[in-house]
Protein backbone atom coordinates (compact mmCIF):
# COMPACT_ATOMS: atom_id res chain seq x y z
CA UNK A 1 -8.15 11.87 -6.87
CA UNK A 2 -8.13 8.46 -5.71
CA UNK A 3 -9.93 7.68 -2.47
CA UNK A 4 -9.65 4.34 -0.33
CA UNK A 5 -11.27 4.30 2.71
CA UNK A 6 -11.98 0.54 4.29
CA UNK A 7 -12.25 -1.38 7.00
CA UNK A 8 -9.55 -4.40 7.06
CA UNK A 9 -10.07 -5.91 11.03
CA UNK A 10 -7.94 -8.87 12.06
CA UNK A 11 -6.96 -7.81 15.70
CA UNK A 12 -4.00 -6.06 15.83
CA UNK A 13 -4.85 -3.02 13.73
CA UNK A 14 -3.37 -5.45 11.11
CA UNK A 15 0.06 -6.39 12.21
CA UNK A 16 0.77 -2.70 11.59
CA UNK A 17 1.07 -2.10 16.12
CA UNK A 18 -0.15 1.47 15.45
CA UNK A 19 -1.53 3.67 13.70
CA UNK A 20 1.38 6.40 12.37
CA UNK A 21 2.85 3.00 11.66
CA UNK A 22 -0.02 1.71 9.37
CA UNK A 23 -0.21 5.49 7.90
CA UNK A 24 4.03 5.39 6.80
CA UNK A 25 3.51 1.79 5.38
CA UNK A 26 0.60 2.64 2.91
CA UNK A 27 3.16 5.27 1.80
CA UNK A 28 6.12 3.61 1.30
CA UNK A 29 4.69 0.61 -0.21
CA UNK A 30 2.52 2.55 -2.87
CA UNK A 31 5.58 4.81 -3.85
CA UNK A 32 8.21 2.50 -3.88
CA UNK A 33 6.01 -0.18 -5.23
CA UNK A 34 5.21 -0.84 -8.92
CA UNK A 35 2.00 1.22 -8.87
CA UNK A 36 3.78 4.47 -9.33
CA UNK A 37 6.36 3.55 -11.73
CA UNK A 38 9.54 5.39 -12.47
CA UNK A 39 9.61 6.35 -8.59
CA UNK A 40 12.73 8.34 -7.85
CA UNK A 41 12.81 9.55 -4.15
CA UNK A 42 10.14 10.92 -1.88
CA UNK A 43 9.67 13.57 1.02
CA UNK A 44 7.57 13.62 3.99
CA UNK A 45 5.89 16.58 3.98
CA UNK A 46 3.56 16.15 6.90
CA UNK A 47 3.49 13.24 9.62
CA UNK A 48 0.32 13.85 12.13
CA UNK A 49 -2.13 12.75 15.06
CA UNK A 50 -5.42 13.73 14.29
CA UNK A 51 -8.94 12.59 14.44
CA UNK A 52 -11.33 11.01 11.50
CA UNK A 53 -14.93 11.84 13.38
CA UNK A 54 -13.91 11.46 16.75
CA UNK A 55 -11.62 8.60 16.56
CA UNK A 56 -7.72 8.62 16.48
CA UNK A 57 -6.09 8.66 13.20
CA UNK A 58 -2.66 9.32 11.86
CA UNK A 59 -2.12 11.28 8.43
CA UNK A 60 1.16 11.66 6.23
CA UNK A 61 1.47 13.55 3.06
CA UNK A 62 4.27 12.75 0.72
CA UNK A 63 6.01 13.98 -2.22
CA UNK A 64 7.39 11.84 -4.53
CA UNK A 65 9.49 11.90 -8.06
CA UNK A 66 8.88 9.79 -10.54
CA UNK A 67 10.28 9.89 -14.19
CA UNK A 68 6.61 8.74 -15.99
CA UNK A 69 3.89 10.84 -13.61
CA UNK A 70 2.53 14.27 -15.34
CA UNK A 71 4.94 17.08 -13.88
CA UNK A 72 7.73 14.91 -12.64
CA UNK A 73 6.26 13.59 -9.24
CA UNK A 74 2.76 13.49 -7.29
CA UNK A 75 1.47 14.33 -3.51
CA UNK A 76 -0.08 11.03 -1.80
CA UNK A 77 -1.66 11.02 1.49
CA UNK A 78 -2.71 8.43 3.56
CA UNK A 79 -4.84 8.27 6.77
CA UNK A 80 -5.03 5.24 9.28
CA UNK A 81 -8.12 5.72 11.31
CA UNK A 82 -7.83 3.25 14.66
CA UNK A 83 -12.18 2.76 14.81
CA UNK A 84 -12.10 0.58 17.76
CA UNK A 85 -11.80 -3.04 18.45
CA UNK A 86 -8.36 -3.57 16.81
CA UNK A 87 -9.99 -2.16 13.47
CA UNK A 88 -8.03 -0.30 11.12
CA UNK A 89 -9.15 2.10 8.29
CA UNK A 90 -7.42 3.61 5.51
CA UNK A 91 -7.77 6.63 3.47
CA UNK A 92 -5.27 6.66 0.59
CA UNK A 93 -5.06 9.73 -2.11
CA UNK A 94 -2.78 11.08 -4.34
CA UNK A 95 -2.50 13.76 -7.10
CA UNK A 96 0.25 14.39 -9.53
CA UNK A 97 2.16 17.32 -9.92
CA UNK A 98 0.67 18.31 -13.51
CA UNK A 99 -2.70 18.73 -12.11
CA UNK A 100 -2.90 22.71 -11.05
CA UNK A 101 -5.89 22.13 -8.48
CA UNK A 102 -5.13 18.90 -7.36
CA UNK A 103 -3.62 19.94 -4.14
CA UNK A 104 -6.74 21.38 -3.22
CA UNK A 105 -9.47 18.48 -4.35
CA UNK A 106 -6.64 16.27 -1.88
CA UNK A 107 -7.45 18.59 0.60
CA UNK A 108 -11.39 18.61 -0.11
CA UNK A 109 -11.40 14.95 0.28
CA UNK A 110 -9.13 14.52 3.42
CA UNK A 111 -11.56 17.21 5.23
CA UNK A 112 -14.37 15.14 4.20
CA UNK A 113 -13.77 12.35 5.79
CA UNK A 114 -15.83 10.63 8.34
CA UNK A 115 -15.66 7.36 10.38
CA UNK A 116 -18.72 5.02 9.49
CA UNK A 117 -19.77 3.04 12.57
């Protein structure tokens, strides 16, 4: 499992306007992008307001094919986390499909998350 989880301030939660916004852009740029190479297609599988230790976050899980990852694709999630003061923080994770317990370490680590102050 990869885990991001920064602050990146410059006033305006990053020229992203909000935070589902900032979520779906993580997303799209890391599948589509040449990080995850032989990307085919990908599926929202969950688009959500929720809260990262009390402040207002937005998390989307994804699906997505790819012709070189173990098992033919991988689940990536990313949460934007608005922590005040035009400040924007990311988690970004992702297991592939080979991986039988993945799904569940993704899950570990999104549930573990907490806003640093």
């Amino acid at each position: 499992i990869r885990q991001e989880f920064r602050n990146t301030a410059d006033g305006d939660l990053d020229g992203f306007g909000d935070i589902a916004s900032a979520a779906h852009h993580v997303v799209d740029c890391h599948v589509t992008g040449g990080s995850f190479s032989g990307y085919g297609s990908h599926t929202v599988l969950e688009s959500r307001a929720t809260t990262v230790g009390g402040q207002d976050a937005w998390q989307v899980r994804v699906h997505a094919t790819s012709t070189r990852a173990p098992g033919g694709g991988a689940t990536f999630e990313a949460i934007a986390v608005d922590t005040g003061d035009a400040d924007l923080s990311v988690f970004w994770g992702g297991i592939v499909d080979a991986d039988p317990t993945g799904s569940d370490g993704l899950t570990t680590a999104v549930a573990s998350l907490r806003a640093a102050r």
